[in-house]
Protein backbone atom coordinates (compact mmCIF):
# COMPACT_ATOMS: atom_id res chain seq x y z
CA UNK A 1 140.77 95.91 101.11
CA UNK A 2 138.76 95.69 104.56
CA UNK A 3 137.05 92.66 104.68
CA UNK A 4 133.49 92.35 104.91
CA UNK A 5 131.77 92.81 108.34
CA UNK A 6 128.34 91.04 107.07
CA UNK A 7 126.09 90.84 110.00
CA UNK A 8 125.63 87.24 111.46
CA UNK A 9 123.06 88.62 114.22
CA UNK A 10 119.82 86.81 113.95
CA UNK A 11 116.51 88.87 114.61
CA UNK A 12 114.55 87.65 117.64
CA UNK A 13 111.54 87.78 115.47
CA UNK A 14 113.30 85.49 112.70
CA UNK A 15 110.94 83.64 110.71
CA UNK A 16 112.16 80.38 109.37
CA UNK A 17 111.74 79.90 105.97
CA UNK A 18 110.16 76.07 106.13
CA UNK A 19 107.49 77.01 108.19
CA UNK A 20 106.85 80.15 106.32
CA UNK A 21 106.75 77.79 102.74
CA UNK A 22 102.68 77.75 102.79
CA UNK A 23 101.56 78.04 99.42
CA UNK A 24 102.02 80.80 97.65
CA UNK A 25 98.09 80.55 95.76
CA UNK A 26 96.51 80.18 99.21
CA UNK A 27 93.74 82.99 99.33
CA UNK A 28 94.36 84.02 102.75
CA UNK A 29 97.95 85.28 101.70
CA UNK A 30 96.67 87.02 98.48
CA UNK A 31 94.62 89.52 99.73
CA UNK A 32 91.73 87.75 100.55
CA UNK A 33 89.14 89.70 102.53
CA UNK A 34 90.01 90.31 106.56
CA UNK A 35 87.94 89.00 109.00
CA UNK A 36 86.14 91.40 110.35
CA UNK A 37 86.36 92.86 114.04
CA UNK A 38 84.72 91.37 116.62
CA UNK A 39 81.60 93.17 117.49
CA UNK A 40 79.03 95.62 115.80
CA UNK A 41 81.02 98.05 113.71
CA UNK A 42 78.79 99.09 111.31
CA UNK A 43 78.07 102.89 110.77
CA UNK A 44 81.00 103.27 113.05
CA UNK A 45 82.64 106.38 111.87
CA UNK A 46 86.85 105.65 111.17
CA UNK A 47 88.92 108.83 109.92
CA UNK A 48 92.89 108.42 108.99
CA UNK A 49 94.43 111.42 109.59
CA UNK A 50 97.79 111.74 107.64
CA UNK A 51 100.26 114.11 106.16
CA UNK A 52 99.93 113.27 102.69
CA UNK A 53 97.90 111.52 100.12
CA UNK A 54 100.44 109.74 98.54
CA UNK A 55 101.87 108.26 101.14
CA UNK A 56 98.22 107.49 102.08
CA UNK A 57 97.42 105.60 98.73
CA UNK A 58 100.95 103.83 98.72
CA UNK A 59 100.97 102.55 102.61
CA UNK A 60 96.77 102.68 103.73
CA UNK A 61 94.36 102.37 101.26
CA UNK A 62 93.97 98.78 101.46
CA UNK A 63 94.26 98.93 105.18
CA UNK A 64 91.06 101.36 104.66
CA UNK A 65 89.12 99.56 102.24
CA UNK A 66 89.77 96.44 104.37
CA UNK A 67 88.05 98.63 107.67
CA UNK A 68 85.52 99.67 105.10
CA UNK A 69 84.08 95.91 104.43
CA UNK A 70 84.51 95.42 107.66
CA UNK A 71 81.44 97.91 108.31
CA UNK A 72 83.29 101.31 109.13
CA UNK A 73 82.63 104.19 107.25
CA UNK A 74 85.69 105.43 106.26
CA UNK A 75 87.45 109.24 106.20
CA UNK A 76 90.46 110.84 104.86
CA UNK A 77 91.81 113.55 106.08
CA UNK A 78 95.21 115.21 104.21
CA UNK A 79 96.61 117.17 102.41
CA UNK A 80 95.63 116.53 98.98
CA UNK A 81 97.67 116.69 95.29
CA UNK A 82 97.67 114.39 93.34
CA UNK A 83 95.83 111.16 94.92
CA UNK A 84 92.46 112.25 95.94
CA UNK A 85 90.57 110.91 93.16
CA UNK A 86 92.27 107.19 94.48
CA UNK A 87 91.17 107.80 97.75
CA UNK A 88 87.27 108.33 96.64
CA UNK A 89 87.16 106.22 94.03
CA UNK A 90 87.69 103.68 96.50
CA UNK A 91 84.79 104.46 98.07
CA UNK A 92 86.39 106.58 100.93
CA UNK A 93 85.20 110.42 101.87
CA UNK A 94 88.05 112.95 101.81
CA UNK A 95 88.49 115.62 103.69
CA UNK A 96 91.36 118.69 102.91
CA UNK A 97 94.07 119.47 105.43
CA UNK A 98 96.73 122.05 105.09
CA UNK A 99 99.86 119.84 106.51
CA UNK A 100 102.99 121.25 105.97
CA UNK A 101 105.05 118.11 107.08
CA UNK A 102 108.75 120.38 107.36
CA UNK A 103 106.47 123.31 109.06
CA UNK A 104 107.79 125.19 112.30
CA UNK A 105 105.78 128.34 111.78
CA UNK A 106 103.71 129.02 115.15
CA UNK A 107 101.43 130.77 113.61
CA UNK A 108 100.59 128.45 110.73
CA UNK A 109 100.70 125.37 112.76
CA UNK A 110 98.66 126.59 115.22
CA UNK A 111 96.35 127.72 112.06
CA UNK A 112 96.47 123.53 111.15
CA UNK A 113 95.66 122.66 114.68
CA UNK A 114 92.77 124.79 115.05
CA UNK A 115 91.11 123.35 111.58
CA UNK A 116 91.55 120.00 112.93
CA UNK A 117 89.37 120.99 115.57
CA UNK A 118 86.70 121.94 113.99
CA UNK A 119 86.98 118.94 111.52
CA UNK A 120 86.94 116.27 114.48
CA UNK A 121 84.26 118.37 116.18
CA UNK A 122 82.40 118.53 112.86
CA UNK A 123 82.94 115.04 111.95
CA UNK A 124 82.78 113.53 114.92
CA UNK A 125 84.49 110.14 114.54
CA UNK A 126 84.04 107.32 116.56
CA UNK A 127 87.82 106.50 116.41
CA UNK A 128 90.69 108.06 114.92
CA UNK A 129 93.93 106.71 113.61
CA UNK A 130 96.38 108.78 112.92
CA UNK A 131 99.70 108.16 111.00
CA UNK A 132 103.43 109.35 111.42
CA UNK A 133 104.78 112.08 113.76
CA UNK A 134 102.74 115.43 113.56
CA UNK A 135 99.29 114.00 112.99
CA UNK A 136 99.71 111.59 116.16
CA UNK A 137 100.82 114.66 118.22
CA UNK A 138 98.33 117.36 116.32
CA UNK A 139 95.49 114.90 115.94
CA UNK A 140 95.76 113.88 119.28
CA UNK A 141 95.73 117.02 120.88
CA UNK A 142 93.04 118.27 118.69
CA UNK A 143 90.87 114.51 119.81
CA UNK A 144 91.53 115.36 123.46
CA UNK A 145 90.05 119.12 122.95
CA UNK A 146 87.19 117.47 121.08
CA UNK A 147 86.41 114.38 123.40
CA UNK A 148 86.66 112.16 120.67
CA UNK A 149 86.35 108.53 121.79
CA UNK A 150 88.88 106.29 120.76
CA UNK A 151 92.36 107.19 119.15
CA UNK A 152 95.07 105.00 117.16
CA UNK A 153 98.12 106.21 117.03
CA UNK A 154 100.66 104.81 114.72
CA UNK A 155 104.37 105.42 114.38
CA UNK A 156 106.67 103.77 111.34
CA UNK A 157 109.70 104.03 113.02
CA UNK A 158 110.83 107.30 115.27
CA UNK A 159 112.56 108.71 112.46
CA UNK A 160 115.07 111.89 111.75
CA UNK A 161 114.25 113.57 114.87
CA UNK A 162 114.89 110.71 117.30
CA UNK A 163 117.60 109.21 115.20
CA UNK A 164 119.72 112.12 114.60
CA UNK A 165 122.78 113.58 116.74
CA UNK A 166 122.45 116.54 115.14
CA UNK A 167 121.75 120.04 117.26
CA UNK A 168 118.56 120.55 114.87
CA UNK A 169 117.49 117.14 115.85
CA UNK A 170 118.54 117.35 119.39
CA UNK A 171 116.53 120.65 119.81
CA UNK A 172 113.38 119.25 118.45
CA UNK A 173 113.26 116.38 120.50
CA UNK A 174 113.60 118.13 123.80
CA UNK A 175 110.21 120.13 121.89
CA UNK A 176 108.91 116.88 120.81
CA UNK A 177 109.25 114.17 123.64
CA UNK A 178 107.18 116.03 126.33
CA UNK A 179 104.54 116.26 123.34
CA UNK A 180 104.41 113.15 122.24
CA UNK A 181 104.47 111.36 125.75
CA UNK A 182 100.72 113.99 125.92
CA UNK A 183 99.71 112.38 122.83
CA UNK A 184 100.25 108.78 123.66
CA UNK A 185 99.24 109.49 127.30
CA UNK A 186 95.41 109.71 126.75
CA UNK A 187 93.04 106.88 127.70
CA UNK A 188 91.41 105.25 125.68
CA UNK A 189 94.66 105.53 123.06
CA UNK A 190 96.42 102.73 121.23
CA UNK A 191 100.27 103.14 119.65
CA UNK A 192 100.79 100.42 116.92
CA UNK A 193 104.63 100.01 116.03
CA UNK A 194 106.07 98.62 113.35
CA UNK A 195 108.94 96.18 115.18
CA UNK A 196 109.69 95.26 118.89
CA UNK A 197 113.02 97.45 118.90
CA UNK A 198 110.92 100.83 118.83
CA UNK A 199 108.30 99.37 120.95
CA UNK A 200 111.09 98.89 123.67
CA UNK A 201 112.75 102.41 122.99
CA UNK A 202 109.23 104.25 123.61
CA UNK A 203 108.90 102.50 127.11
CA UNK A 204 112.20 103.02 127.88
CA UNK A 205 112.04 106.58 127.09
CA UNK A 206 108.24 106.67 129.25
CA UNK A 207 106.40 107.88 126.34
CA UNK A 208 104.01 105.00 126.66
CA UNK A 209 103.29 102.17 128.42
CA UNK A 210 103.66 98.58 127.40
CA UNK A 211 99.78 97.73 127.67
CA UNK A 212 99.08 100.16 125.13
CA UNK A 213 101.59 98.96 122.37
CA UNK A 214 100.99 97.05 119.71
CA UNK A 215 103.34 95.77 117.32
CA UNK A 216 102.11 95.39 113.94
CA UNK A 217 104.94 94.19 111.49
CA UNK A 218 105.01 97.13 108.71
CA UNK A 219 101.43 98.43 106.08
CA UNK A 220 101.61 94.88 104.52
CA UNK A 221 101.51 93.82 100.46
CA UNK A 222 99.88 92.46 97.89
CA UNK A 223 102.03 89.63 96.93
CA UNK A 224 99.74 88.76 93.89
CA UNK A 225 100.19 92.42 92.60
CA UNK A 226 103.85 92.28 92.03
CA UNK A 227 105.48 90.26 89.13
CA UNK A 228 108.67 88.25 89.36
CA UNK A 229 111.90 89.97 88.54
CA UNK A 230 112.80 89.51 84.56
CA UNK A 231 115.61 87.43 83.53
CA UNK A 232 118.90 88.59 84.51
CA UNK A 233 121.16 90.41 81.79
CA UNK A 234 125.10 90.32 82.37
CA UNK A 235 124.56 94.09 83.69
CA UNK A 236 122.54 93.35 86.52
CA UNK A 237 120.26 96.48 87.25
CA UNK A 238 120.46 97.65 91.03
CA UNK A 239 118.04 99.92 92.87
CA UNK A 240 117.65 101.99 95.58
CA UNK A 241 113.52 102.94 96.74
CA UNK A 242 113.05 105.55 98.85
CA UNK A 243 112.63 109.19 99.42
CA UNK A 244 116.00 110.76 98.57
CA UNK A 245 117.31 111.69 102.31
CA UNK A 246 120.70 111.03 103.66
CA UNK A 247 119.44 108.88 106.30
CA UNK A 248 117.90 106.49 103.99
CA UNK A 249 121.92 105.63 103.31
CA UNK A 250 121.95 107.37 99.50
CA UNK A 251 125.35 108.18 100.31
CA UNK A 252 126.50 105.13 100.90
CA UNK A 253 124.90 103.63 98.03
CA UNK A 254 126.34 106.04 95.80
CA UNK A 255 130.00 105.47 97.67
CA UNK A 256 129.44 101.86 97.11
CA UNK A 257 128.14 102.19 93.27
CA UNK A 258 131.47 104.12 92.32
CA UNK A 259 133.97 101.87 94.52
CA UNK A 260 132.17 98.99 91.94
CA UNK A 261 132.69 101.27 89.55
CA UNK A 262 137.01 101.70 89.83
CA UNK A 263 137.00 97.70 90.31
CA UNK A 264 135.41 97.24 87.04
CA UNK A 265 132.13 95.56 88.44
CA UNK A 266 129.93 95.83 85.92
CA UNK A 267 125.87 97.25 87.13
CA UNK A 268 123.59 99.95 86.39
CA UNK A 269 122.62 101.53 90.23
CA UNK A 270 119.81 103.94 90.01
CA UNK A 271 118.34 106.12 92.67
CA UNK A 272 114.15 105.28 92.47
CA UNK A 273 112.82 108.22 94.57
CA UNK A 274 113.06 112.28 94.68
CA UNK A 275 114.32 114.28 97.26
CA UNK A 276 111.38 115.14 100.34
CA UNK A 277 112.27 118.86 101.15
CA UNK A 278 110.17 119.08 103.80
CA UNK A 279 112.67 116.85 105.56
CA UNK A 280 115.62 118.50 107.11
CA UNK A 281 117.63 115.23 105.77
CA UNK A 282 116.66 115.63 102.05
CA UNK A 283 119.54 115.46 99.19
CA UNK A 284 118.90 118.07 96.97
CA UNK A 285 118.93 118.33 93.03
CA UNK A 286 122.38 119.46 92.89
CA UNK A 287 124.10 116.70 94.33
CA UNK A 288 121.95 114.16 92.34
CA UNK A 289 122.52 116.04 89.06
CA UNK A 290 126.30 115.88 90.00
CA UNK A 291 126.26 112.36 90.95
CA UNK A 292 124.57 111.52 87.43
CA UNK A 293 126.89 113.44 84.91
CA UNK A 294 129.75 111.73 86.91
CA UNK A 295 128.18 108.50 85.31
CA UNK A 296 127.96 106.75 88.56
CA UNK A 297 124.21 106.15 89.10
CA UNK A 298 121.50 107.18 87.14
CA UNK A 299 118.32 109.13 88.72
CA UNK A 300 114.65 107.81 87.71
CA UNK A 301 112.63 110.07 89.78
CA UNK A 302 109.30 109.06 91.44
CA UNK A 303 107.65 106.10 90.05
CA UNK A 304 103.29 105.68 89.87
CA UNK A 305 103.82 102.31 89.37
CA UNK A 306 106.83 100.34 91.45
CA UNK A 307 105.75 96.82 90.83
CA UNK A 308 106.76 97.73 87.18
CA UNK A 309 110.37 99.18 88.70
CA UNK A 310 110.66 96.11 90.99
CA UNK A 311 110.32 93.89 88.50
CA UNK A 312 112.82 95.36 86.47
CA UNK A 313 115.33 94.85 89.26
CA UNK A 314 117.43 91.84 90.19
CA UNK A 315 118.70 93.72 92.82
CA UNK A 316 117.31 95.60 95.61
CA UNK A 317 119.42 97.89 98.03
CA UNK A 318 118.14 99.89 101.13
CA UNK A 319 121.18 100.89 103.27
CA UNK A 320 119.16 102.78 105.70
CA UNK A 321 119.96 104.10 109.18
CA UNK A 322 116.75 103.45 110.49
CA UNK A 323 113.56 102.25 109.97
CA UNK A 324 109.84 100.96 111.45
CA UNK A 325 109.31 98.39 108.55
CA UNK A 326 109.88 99.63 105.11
CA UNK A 327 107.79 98.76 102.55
CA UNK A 328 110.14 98.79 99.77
CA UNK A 329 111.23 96.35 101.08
CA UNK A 330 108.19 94.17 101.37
CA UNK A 331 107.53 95.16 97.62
CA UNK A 332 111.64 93.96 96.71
CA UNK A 333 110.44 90.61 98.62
CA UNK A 334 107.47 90.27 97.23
CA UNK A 335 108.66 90.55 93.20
CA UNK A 336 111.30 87.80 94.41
CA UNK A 337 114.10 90.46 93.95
CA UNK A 338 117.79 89.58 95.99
CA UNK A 339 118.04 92.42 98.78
CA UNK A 340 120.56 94.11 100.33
CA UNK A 341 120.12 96.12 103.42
CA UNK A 342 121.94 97.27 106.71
CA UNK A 343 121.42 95.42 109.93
CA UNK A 344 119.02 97.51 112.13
CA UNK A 345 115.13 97.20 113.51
CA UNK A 346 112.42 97.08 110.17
CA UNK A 347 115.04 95.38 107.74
CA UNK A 348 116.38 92.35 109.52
CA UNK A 349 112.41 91.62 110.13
CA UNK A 350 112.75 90.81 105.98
CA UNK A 351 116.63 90.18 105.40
CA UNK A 352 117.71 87.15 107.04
CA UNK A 353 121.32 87.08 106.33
CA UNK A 354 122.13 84.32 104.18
CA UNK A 355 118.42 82.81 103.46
CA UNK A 356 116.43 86.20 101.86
CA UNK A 357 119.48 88.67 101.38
CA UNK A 358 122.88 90.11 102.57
CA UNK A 359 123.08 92.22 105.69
CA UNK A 360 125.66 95.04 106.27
CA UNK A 361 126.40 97.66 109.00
CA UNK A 362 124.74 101.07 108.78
CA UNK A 363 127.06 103.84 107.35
CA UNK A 364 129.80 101.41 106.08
CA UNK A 365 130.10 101.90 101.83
CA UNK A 366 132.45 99.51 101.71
CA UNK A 367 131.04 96.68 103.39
CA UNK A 368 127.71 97.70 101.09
CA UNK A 369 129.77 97.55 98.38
CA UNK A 370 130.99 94.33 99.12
CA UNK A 371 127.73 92.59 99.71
CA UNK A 372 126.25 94.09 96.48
CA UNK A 373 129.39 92.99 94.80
CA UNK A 374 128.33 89.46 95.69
CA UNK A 375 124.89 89.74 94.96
CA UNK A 376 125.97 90.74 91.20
CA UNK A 377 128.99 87.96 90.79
CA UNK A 378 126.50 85.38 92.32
CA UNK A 379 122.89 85.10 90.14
CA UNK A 380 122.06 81.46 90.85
CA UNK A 381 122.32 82.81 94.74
CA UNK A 382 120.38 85.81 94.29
CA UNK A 383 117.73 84.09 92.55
CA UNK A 384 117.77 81.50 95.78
CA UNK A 385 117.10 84.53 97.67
CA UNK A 386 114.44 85.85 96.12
CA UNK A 387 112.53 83.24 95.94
CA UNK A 388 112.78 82.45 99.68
CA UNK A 389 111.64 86.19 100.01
CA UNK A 390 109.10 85.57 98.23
CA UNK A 391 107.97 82.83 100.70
CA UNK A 392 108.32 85.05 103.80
CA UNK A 393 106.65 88.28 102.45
CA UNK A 394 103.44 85.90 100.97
CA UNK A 395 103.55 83.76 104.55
CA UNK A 396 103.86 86.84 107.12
CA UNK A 397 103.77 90.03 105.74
CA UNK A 398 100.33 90.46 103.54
CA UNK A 399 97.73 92.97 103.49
CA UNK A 400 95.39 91.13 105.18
CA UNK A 401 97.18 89.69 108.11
CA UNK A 402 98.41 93.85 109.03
CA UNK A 403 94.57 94.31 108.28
CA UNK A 404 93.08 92.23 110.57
CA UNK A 405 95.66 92.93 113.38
CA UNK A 406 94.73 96.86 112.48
CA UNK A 407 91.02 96.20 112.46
CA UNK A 408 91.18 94.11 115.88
CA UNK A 409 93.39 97.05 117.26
CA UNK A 410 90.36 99.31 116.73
CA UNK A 411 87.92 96.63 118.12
CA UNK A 412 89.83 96.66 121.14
CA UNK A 413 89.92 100.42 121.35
CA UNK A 414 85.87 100.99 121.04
CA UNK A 415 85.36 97.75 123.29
């Protein structure tokens, strides 16, 4: 058998664990109200601008409701299913946008770009903030046309089209790059990043400059929302939660669940996500239905409420190939759950190897599987873990520090 090539590499943001041990009831970790911006904010006008409500709901509502007591008036703008009643219950207005995230339709897209026009220009927001790929580039075209004031832009990670070395990829960036560097070119603009590594990549590749970066360490958690894990049972239950795509390692975690499988390792591995279409990475039904009748994970689908799935686990596995800051992961910390991840940007910022988890290259099953096989032989270490991710998450990772590094971010911006 190969032997293990854990990672021993020590993130340059590492966070020791004694001086993250504040207490765990303290209201400023909990969700306690964020200080509000400096300055007169009130009646200020604040519209997100993202793909989809969902994603909305699961990674910025509370970032919103935090700008909303902090005097904005708050906006919405996606494309709505199921979530929209979320959004204005919450006391947030909502506005309709036809996004069609996996889109490369001229004509359509230019249809999108043109109704975000007329929305900003009807609108007329003070500052913008728009989330994830297209909006920043769409939104901030459609800002510039308008005059709008101020514009956020944030990216959570630089994803499938900067992290591929596929020709699809490769085509789209040479589209992409000379569009994005417009978009973050703008005065008056802020980019908030989710870790250092992709703040260094976008200045190396000039499509921003350092002054305008900010690094804000992922959306941020409730701690108090999510329950520890249950008791363990002598079949440990291991998850993976994430959109279904290739490059969020499913492969590997399937590889790894049937190599524990032949060695008689006994654990239930189950896929907690569904396949995103729209992405040109997506696995597709097929392959999951195939992967499930060969008894080798099982498939739950989408999951409303995670903090129920999460504290179900004992262990949680994200094998990605890349990532801003992943929030799953913040949510496996956060329940206390062990974690098992690869070593890139966005997951070392939670897994430190050998005090909150297990670190393994990206695209290596068999070092996964060996980690995870360790994480199931080894309960009293798991739960050691957990706990101390537990600590971390609570300590530097909450809702309301990311808010009120967001909110100042947007104080800075209308200064």
């Amino acid at each position: 058998m190969r032997r293990l090539k854990l990672s021993q590499k020590t993130s340059p943001n590492r966070i020791s664990i004694e001086r993250a041990g504040r207490s765990m009831n303290s209201a400023s970790d909990l969700g306690s109200s964020p200080a509000r911006a400096v300055g007169t904010v009130r009646g200020r006008k604040l519209m997100f601008l993202v793909t989809e409500d969902w994603y909305f709901v699961s990674h910025r509502l509370e970032l919103a409701i935090a700008a909303r007591q902090a005097g904005y008036d708050v906006m919405v703008a996606t494309r709505v299913d199921r979530h929209g009643k979320r959004i204005t219950d919450a006391g947030l207005a909502l506005r309709q946008v036809a996004f069609n995230r996996g889109g490369h339709n001229p004509l359509q897209e230019l249809r999108t770009l043109v109704h975000l026009v007329r929305l900003y220009r009807r609108e007329a927001p003070d500052i913008v903030h728009h989330v994830a790929l297209k909006p920043v580039i769409y939104g901030s075209l459609a800002a510039r046309i308008v005059g709008t004031r101020s514009v956020v832009n944030a990216l959570a990670g630089l994803g499938y089209v900067f992290s591929s070395v596929g020709l699809r990829a490769k085509m789209l960036r040479w589209i992409i790059k000379p569009a994005l560097k417009f978009a973050l070119g703008a005065k008056n603009t802020r980019l908030i990043v989710q870790n250092s590594d992709d703040r260094e990549r976008i200045i190396a590749e000039g499509l921003a400059g350092a002054r305008s970066i900010s690094v804000i360490r992922g959306s941020g958690v409730d701690p108090g929302a999510y329950r520890q894990v249950t008791v363990a049972s002598e079949t440990p239950l291991v998850i993976l939660p994430a959109r279904l795509l290739w490059e969020k390692g499913v492969g590997e975690f399937v590889e790894a669940a049937r190599l524990l499988r032949l060695k008689g390792i006994k654990a239930r591995f189950v896929l907690v996500g569904k396949p995103d279409l729209a992405n040109p990475a997506s696995v597709n039904e097929l392959e999951i239905d195939a992967w499930v009748s060969e008894g080798v994970v099982e498939s739950w689908g989408w999951q409303e409420d995670m903090p129920s799935v999460f504290a179900q686990a004992q262990i949680v596995c994200l094998p990605s190939h890349h990532e801003g800051l992943p929030k799953a992961l913040l949510e496996a910390a956060a329940s206390g759950c062990a974690i098992v991840a690869t070593d890139i940007p966005g997951c070392r910022q939670i897994v430190q190897h050998g005090v909150t988890g297990w670190l393994v290259p990206a695209r290596d099953a068999q070092a996964l599987a060996t980690a995870l096989q360790q994480a199931i032989e080894q309960p009293d270490l798991r739960q050691k873990y957990g706990a101390s991710a537990r600590v971390l998450v609570a300590a530097d990772f909450s809702i309301s520090r990311v808010a009120r590094e967001t909110i100042a971010v947007y104080d800075k911006v209308l200064a």
